[in-house]
N, C-alpha and C. Protein backbone atom coordinates (compact mmCIF):
# COMPACT_ATOMS: atom_id res chain seq x y z
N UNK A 1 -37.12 15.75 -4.14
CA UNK A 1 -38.00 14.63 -3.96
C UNK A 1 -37.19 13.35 -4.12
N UNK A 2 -37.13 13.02 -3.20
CA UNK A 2 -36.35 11.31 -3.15
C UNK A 2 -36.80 10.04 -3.38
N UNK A 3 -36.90 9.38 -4.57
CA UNK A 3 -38.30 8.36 -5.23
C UNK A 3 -37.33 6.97 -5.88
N UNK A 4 -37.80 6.08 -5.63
CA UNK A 4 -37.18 4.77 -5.98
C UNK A 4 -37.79 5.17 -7.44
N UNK A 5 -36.75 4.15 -7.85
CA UNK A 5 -36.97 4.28 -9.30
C UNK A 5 -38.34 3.68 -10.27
N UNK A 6 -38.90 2.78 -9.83
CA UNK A 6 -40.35 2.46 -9.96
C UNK A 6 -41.50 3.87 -10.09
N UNK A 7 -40.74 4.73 -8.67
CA UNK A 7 -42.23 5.53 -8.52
C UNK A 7 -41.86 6.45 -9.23
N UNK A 8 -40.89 6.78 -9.90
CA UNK A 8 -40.13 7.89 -10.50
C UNK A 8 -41.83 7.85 -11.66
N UNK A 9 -42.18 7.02 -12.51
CA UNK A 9 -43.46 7.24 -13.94
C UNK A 9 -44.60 7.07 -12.70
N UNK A 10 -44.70 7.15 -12.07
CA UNK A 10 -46.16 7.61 -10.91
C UNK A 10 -46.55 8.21 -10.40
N UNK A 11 -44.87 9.49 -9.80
CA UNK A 11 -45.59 10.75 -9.61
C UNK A 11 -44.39 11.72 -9.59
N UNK A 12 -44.32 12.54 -9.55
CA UNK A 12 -43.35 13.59 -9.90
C UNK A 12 -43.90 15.33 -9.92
N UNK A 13 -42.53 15.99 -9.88
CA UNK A 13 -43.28 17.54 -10.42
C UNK A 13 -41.74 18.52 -9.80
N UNK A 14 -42.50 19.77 -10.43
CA UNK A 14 -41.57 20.67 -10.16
C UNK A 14 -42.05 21.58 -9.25
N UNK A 15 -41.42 22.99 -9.18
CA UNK A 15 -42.17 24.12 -8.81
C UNK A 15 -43.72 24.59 -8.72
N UNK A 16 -43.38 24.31 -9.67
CA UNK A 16 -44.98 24.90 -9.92
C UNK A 16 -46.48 23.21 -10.47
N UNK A 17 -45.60 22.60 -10.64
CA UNK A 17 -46.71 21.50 -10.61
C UNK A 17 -46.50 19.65 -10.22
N UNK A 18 -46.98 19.16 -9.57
CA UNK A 18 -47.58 17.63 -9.33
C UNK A 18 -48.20 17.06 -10.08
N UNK A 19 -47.90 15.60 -10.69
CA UNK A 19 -48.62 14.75 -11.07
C UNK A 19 -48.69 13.69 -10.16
N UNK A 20 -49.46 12.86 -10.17
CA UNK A 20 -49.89 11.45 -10.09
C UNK A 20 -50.67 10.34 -11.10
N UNK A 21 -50.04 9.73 -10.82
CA UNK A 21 -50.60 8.25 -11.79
C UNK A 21 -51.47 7.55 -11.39
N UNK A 22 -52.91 8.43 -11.23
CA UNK A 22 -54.44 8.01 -10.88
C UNK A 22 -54.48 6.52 -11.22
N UNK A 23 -54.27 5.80 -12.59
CA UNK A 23 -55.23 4.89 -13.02
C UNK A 23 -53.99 4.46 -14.01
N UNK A 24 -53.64 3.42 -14.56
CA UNK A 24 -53.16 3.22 -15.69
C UNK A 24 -54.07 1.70 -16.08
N UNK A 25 -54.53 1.65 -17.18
CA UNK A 25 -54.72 -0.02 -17.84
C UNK A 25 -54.94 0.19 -19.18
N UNK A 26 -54.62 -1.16 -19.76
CA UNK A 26 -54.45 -1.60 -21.04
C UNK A 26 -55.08 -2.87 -21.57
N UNK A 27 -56.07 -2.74 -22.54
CA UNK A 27 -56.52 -3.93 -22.85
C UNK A 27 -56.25 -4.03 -24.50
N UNK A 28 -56.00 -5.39 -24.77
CA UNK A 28 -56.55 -5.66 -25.94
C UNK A 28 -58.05 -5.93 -26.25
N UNK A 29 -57.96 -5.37 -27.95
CA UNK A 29 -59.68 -5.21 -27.74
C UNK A 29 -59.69 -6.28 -28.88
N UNK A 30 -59.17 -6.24 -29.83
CA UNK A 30 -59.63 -7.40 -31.03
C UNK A 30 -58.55 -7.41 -32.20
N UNK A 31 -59.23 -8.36 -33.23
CA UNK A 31 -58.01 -8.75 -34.30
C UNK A 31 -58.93 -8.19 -35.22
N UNK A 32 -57.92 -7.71 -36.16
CA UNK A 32 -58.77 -6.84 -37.37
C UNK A 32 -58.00 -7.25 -38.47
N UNK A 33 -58.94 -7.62 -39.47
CA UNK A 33 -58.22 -8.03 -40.73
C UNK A 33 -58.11 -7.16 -41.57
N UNK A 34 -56.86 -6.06 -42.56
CA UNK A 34 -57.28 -5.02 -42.93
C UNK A 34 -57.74 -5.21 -44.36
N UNK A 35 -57.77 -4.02 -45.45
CA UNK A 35 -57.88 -4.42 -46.80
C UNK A 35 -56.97 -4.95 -47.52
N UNK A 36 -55.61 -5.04 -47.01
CA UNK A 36 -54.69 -5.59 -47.82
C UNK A 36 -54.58 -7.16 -47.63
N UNK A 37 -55.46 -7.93 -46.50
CA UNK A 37 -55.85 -9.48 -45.96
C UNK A 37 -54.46 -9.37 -44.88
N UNK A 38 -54.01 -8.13 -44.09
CA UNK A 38 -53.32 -9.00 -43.21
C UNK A 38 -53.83 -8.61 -41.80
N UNK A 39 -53.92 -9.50 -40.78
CA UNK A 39 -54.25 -9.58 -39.65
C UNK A 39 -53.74 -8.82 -38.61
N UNK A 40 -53.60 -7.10 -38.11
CA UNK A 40 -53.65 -7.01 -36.89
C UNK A 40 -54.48 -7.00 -35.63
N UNK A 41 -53.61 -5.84 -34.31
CA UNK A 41 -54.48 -5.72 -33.26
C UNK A 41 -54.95 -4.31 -33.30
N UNK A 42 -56.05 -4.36 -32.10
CA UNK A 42 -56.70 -3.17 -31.92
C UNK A 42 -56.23 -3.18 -30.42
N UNK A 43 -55.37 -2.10 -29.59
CA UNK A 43 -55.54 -2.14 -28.28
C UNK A 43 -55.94 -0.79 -27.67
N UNK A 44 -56.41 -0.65 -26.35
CA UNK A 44 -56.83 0.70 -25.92
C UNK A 44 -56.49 0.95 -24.87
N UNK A 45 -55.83 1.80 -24.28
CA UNK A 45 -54.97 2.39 -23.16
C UNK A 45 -55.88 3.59 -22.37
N UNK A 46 -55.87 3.49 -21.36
CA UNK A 46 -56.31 4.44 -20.71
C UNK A 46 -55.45 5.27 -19.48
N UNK A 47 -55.40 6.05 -19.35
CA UNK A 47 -54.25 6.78 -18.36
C UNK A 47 -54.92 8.28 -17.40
N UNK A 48 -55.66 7.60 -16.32
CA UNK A 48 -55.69 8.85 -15.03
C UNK A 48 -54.85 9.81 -14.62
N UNK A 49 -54.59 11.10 -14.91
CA UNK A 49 -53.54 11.47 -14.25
C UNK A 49 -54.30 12.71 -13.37
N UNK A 50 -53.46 12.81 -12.03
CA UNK A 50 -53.82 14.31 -11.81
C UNK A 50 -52.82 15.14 -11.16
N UNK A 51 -53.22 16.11 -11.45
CA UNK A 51 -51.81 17.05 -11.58
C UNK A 51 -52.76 18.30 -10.96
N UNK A 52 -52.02 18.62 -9.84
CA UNK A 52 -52.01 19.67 -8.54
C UNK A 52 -51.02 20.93 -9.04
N UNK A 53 -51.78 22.12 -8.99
CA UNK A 53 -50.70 23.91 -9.47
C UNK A 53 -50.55 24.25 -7.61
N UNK A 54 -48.80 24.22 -7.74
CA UNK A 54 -48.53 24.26 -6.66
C UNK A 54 -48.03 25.65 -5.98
N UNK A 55 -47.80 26.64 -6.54
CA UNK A 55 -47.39 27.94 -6.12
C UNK A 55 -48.28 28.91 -6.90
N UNK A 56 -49.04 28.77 -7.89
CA UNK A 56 -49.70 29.34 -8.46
C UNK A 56 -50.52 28.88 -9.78
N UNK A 57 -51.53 29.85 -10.16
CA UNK A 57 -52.37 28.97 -11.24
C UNK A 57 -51.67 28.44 -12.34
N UNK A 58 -52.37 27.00 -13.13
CA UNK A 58 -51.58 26.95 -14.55
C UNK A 58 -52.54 26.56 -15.61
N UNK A 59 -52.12 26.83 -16.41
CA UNK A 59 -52.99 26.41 -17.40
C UNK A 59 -51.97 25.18 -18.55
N UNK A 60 -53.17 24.09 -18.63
CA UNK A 60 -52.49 23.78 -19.79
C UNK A 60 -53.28 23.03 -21.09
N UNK A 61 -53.04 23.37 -21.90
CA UNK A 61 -53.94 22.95 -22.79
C UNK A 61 -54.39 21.52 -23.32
N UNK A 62 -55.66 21.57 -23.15
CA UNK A 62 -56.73 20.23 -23.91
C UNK A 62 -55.89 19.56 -24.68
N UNK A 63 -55.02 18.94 -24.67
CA UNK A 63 -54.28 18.87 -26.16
C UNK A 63 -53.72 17.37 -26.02
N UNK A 64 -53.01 16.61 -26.41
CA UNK A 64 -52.76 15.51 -26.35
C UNK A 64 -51.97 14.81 -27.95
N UNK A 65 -50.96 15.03 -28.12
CA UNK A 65 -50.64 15.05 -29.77
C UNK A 65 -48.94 14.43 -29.36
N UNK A 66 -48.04 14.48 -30.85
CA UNK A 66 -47.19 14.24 -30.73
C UNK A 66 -46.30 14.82 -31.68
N UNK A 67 -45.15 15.69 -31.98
CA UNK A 67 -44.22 15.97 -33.00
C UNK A 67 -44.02 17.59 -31.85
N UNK A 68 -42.89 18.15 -32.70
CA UNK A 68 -42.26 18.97 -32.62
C UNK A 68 -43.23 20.39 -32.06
N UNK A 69 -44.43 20.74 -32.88
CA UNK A 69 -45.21 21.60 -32.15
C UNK A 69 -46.82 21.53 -31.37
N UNK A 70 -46.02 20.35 -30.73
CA UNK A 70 -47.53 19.94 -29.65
C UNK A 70 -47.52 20.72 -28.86
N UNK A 71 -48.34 20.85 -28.10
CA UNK A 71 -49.17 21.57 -26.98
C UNK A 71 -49.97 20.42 -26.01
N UNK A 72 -49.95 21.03 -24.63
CA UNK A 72 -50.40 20.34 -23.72
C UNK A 72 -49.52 18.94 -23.45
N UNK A 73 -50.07 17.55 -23.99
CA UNK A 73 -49.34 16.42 -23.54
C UNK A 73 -48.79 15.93 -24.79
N UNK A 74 -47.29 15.81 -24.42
CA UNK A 74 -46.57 15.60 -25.81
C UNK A 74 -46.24 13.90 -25.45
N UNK A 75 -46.44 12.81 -26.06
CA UNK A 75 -46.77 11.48 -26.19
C UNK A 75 -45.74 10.73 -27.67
N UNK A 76 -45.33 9.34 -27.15
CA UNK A 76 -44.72 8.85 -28.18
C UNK A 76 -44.96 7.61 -27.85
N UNK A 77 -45.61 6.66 -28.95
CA UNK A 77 -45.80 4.94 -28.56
C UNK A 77 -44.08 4.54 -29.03
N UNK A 78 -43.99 3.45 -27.79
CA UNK A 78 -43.23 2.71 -27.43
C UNK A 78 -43.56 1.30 -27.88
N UNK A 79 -42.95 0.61 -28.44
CA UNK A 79 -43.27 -0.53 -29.29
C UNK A 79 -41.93 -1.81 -29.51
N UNK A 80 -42.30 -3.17 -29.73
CA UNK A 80 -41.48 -3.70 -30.52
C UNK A 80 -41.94 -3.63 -31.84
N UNK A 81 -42.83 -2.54 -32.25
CA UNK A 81 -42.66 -2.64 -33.61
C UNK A 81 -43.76 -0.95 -33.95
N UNK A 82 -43.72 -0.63 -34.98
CA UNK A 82 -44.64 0.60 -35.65
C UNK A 82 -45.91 0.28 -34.89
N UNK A 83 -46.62 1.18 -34.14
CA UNK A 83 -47.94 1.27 -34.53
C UNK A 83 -48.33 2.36 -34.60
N UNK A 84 -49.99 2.58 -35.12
CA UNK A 84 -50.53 3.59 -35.74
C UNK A 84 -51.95 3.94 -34.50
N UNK A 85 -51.89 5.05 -33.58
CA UNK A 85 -52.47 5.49 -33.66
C UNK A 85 -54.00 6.03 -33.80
N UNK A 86 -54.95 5.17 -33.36
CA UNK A 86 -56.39 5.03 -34.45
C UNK A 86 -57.47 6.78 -33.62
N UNK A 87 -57.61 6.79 -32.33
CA UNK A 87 -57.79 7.74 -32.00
C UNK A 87 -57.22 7.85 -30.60
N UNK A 88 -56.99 9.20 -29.99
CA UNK A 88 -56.50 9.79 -29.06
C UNK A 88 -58.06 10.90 -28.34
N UNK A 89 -57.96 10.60 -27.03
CA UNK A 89 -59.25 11.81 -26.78
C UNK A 89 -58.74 12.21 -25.27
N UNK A 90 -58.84 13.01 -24.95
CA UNK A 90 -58.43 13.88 -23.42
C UNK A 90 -59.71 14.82 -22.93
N UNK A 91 -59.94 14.51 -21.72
CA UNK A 91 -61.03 15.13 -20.75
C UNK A 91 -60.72 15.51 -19.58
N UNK A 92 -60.83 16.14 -18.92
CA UNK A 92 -60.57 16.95 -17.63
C UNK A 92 -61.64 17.27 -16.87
N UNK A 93 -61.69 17.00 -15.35
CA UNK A 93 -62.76 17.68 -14.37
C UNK A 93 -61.90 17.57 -13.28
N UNK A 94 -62.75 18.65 -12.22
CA UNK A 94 -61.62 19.08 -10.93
C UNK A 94 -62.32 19.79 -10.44
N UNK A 95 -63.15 19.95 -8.68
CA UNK A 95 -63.47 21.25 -8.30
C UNK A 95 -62.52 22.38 -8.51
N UNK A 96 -62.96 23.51 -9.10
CA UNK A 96 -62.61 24.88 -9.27
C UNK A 96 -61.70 24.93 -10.71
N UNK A 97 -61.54 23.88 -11.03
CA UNK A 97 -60.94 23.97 -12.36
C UNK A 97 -61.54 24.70 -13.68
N UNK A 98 -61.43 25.27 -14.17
CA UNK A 98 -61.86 25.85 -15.37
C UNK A 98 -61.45 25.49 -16.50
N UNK A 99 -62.07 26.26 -17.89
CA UNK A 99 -61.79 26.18 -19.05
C UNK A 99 -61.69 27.34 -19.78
N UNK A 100 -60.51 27.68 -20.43
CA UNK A 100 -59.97 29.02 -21.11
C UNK A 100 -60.09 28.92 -22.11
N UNK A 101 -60.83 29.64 -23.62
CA UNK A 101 -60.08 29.27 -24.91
C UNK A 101 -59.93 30.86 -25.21
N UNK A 102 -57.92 30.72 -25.83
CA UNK A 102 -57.45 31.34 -26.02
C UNK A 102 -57.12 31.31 -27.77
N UNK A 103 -57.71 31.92 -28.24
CA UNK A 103 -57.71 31.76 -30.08
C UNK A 103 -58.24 30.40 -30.19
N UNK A 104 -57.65 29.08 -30.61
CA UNK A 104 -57.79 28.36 -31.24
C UNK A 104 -57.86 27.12 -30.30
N UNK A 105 -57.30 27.14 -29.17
CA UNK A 105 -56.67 26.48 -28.27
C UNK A 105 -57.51 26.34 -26.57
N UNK A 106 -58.03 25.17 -26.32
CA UNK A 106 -58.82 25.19 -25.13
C UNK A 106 -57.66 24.61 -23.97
N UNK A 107 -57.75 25.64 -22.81
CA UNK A 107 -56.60 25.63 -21.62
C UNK A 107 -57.39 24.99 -20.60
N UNK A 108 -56.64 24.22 -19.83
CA UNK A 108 -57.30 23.68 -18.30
C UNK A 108 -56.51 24.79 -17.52
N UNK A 109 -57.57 25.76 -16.38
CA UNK A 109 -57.04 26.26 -15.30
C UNK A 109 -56.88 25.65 -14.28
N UNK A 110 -56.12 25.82 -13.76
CA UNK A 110 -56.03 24.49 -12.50
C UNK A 110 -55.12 25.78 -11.26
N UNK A 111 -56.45 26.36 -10.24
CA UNK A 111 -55.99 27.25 -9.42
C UNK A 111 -55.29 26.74 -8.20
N UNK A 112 -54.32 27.29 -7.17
CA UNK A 112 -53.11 27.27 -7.09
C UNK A 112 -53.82 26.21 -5.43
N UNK A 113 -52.90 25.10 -5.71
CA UNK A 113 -53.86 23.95 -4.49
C UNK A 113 -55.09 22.83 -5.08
N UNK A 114 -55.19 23.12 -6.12
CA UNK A 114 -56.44 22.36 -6.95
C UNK A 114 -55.85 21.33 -7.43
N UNK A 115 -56.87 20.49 -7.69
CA UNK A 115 -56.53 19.32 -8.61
C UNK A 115 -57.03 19.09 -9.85
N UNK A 116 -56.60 18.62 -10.88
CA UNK A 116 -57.19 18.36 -11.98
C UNK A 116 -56.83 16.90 -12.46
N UNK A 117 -57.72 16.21 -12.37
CA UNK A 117 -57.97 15.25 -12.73
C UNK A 117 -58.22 14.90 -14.37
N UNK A 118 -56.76 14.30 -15.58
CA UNK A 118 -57.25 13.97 -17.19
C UNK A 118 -57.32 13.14 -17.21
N UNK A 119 -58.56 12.73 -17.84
CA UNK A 119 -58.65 11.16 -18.22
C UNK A 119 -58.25 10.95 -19.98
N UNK A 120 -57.51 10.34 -20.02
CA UNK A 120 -56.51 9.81 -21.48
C UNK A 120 -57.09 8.92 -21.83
N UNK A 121 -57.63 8.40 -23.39
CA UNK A 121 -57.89 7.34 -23.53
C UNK A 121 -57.54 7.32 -25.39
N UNK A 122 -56.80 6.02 -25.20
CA UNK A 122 -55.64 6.30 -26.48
C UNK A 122 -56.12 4.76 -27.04
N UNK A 123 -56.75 4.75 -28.72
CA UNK A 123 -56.48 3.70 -29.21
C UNK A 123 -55.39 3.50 -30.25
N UNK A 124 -54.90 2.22 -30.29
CA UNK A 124 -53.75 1.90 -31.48
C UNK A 124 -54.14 1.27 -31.94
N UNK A 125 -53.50 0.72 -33.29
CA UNK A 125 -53.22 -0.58 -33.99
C UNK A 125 -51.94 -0.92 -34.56
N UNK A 126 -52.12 -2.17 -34.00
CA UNK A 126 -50.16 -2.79 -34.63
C UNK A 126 -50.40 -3.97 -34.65
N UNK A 127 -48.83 -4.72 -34.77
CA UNK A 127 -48.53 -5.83 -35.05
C UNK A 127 -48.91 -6.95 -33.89
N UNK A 128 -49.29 -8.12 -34.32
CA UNK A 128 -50.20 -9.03 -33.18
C UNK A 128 -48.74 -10.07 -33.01
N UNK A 129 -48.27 -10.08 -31.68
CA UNK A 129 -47.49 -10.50 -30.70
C UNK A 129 -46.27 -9.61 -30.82
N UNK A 130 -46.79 -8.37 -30.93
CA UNK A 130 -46.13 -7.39 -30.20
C UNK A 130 -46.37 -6.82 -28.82
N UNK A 131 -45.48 -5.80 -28.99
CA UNK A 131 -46.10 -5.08 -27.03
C UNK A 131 -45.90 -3.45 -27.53
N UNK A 132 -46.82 -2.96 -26.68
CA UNK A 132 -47.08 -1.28 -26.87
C UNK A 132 -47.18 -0.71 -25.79
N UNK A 133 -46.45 0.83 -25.56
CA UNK A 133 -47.13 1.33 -24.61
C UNK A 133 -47.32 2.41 -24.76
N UNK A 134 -47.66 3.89 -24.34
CA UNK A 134 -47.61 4.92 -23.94
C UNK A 134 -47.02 5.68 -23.66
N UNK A 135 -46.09 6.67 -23.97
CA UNK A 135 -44.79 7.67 -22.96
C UNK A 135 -45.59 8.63 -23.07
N UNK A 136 -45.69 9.54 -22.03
CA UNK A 136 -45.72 11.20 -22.35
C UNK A 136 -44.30 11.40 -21.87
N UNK A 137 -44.35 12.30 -23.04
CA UNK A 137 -42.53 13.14 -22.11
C UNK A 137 -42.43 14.12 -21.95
N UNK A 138 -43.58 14.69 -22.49
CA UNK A 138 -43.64 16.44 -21.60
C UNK A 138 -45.15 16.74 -21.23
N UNK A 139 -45.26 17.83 -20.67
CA UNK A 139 -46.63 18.03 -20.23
C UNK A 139 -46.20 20.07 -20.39
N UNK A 140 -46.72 20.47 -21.28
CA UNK A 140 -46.44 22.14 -21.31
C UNK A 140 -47.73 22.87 -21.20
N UNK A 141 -47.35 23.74 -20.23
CA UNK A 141 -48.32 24.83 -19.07
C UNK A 141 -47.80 26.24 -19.64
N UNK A 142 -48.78 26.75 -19.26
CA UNK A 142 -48.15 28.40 -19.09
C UNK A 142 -48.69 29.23 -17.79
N UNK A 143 -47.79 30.13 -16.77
CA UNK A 143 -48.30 30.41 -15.65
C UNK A 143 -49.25 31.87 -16.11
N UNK A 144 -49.51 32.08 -17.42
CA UNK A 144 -50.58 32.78 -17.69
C UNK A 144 -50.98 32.81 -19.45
N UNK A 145 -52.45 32.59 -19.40
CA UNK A 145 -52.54 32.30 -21.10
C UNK A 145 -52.35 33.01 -21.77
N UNK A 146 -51.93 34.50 -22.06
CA UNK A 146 -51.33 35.35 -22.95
C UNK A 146 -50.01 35.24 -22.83
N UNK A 147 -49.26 34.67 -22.84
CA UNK A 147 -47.69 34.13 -22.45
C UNK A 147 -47.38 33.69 -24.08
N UNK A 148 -46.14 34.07 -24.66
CA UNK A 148 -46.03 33.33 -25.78
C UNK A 148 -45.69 31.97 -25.96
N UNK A 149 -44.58 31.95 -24.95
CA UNK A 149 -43.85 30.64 -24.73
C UNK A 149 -44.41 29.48 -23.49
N UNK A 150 -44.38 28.11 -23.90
CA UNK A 150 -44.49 27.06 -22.80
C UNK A 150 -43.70 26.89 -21.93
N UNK A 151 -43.97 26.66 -20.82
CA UNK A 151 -43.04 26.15 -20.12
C UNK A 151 -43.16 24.67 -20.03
N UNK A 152 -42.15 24.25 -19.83
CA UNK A 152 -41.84 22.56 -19.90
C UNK A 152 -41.66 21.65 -18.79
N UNK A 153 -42.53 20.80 -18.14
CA UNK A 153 -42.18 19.74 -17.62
C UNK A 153 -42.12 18.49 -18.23
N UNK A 154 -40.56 18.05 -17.95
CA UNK A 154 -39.95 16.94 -19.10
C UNK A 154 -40.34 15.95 -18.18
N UNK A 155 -41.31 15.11 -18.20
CA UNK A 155 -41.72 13.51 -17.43
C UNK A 155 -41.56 12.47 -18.39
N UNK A 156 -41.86 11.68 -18.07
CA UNK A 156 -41.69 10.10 -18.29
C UNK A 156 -43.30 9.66 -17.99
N UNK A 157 -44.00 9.87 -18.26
CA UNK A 157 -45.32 9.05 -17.90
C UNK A 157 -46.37 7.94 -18.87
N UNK A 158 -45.90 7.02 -18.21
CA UNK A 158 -45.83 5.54 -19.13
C UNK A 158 -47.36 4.84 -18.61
N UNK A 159 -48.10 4.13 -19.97
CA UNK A 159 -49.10 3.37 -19.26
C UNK A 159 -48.45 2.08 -19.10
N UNK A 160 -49.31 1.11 -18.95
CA UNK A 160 -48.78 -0.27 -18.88
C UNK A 160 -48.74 -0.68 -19.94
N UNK A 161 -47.86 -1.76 -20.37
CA UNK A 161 -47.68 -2.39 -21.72
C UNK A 161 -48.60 -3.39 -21.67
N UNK A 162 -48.55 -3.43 -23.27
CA UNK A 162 -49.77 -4.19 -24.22
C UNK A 162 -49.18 -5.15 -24.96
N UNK A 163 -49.31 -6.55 -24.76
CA UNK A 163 -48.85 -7.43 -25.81
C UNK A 163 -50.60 -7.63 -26.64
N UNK A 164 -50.02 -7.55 -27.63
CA UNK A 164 -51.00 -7.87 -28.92
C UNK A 164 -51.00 -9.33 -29.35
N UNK A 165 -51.98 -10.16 -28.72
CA UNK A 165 -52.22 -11.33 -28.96
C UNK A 165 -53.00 -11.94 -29.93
């Protein structure tokens, strides 16, 4: 796939799967004074993606987290400075798409030609005249849910940055 470097965080994929960068925006939502009297922001990110199983079904899990044993969309804020996180929520719809739960763990099926459409919607809080954004850097599938191991697509998928005003 031959992609200027711009479109490289908009769409991408391997073998077995496609993304696209449906939707990205970022707003600031407000100034919050905490209990200790100091003043940050509240901002909220939202991120469309949809991602096409291209040789065969995949599943990948509801998930949306960050450290060493995530599942589904593995995510890291990008910052000039710490922020925290306040909530994270992930939803999925798609003709023919399904939903698997395997033990503990709810899977998106996404059959082979389908689309699945996640809608991301990520709040933070940080430092006010800073900037924030979004990375996912992996997205892990399995080409069947009794599989022990993930397989890995290593992306780059960035929302737009947030200055905290």
């Amino acid at each position: 796939m031959n992609m200027l470097p711009e479109e490289v965080q908009r769409k991408s994929g391997n073998e077995h799967l496609f993304y696209k960068v449906a939707k990205s925006q970022a707003y600031f939502e407000e100034k919050i004074r905490t209990s200790g009297g100091r003043t940050i922001g509240h901002g909220e990110f939202i991120l469309d993606l949809d991602i096409i199983a291209l040789q065969e079904a995949i599943y990948i899990p509801l998930s949306f987290a960050s450290g060493k044993k995530a599942t589904g969309f593995v995510y890291q804020i990008e910052g000039t400075v710490e922020g925290i996180i306040s909530t994270a929520k992930i939803s999925c719809r798609g003709e023919g798409i399904t939903q698997v739960v395997l033990g503990t763990l709810l899977y998106v099926k996404i059959p082979t030609g389908k689309t699945a459409s996640f809608h991301i919607i990520v709040d933070i809080k940080g430092g006010l005249g800073k900037e924030y954004k979004i990375v996912i850097n992996r997205i892990n599938y399995k080409l069947n849910p009794s599989e022990a191991r993930y397989k890995k697509f290593d992306a780059a998928i960035s929302t737009k940055t947030l200055q905290f005003r």
